[in-house]
N, C-alpha and C. Protein backbone atom coordinates (compact mmCIF):
# COMPACT_ATOMS: atom_id res chain seq x y z
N UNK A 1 92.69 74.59 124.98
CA UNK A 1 94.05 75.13 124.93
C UNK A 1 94.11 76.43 125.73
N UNK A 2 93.22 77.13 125.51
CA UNK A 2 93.23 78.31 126.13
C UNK A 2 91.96 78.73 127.10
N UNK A 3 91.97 79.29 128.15
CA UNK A 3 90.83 79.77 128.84
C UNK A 3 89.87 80.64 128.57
N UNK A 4 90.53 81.89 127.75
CA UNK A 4 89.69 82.75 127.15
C UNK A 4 90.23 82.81 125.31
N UNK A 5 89.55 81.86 125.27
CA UNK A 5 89.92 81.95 123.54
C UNK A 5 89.33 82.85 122.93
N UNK A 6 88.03 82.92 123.40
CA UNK A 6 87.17 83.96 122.81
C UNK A 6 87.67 85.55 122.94
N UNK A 7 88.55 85.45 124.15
CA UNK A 7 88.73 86.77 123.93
C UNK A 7 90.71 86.69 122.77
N UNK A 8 90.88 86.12 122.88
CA UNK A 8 91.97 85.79 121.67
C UNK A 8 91.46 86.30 120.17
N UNK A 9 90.25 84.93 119.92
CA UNK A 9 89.83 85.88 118.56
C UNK A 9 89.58 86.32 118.28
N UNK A 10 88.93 87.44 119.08
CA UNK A 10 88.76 88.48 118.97
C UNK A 10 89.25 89.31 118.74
N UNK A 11 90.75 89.62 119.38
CA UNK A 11 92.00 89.96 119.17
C UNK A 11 92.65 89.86 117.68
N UNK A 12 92.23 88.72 117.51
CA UNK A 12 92.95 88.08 116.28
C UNK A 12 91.87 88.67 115.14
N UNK A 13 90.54 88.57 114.94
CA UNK A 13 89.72 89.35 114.09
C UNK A 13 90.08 90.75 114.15
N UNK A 14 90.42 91.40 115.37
CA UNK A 14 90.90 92.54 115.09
C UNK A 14 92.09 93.08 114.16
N UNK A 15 93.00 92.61 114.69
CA UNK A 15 94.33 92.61 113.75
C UNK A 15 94.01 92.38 112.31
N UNK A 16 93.05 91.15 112.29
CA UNK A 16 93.34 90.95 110.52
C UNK A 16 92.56 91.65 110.20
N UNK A 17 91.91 92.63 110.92
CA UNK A 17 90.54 94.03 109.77
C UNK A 17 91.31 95.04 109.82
N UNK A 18 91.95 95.52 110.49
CA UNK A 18 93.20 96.20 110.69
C UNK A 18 94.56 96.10 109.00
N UNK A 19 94.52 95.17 109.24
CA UNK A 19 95.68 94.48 108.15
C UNK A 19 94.74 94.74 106.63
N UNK A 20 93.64 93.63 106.75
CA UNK A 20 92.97 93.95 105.46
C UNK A 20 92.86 95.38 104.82
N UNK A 21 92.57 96.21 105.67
CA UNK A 21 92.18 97.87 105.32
C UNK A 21 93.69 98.42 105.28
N UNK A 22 94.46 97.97 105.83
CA UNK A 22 95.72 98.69 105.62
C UNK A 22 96.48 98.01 104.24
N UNK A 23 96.36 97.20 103.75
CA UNK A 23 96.78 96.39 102.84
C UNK A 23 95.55 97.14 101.12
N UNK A 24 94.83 97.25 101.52
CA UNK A 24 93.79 97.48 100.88
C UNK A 24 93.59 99.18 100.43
N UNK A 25 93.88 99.94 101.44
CA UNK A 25 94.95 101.23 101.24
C UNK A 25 96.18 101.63 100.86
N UNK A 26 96.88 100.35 100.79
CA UNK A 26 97.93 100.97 100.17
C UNK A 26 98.10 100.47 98.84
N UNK A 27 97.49 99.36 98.42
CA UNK A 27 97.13 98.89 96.82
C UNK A 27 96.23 99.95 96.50
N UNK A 28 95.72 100.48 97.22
CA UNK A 28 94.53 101.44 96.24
C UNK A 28 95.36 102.93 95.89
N UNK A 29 96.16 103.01 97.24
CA UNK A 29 97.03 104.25 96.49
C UNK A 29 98.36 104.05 95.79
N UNK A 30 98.25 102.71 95.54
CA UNK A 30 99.87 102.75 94.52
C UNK A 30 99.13 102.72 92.86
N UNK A 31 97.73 102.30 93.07
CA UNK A 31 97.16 102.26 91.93
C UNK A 31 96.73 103.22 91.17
N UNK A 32 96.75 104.36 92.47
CA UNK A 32 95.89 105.90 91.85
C UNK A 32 97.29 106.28 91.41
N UNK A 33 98.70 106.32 92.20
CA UNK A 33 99.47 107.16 91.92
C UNK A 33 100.06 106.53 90.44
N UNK A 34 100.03 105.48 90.15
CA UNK A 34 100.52 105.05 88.70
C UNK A 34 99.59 105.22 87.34
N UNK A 35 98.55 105.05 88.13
CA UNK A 35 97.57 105.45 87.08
C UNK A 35 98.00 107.57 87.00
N UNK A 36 97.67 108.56 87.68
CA UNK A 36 97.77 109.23 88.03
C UNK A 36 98.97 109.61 86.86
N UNK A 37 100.64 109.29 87.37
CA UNK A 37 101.41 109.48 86.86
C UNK A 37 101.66 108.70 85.42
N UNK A 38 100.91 107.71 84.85
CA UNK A 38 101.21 107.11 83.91
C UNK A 38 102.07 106.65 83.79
N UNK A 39 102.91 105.88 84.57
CA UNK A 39 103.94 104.96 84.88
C UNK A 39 104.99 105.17 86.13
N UNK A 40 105.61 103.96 86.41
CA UNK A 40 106.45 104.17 87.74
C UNK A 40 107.58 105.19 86.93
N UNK A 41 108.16 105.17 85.90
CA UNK A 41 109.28 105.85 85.16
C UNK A 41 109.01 107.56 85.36
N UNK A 42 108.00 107.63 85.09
CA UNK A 42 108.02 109.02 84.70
C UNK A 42 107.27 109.92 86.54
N UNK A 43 107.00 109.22 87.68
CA UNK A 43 107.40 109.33 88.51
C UNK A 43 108.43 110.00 89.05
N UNK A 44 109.72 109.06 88.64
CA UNK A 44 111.39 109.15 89.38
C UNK A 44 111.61 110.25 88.45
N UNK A 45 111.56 110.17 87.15
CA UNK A 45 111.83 111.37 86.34
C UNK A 45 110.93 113.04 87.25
N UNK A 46 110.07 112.80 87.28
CA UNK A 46 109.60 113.79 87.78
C UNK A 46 110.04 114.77 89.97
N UNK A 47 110.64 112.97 90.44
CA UNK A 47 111.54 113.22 91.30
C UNK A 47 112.55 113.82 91.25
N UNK A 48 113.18 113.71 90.08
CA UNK A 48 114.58 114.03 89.59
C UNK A 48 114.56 115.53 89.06
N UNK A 49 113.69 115.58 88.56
CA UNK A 49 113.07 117.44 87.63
C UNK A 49 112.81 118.12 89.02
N UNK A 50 112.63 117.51 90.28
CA UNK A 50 111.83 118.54 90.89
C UNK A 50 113.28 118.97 92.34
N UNK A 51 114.15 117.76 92.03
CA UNK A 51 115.25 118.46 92.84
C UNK A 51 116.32 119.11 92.43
């Protein structure tokens, strides 16, 4: 199909380690900040106190 496939998946392995770690960073910090804050509620409350 293609002439340089190899250099395609390569391409394509790139992107998805890219994706994995970015996906994988941002579950890890929605997890600290809820844990952190002890719920999404008291979050917005604390949005709300601070403007």
């Amino acid at each position: 199909m293609f002439g340089n496939a190899r250099i395609l998946n390569f391409i394509i392995a790139i992107f998805a380690a890219i994706g994995l770690i970015a996906v994988l960073g941002i579950v890890g910090m929605a997890v600290m900040h809820v844990s952190m804050m002890h719920g999404v509620w008291s979050c917005s409350e604390a949005m709300r106190l601070w403007r």
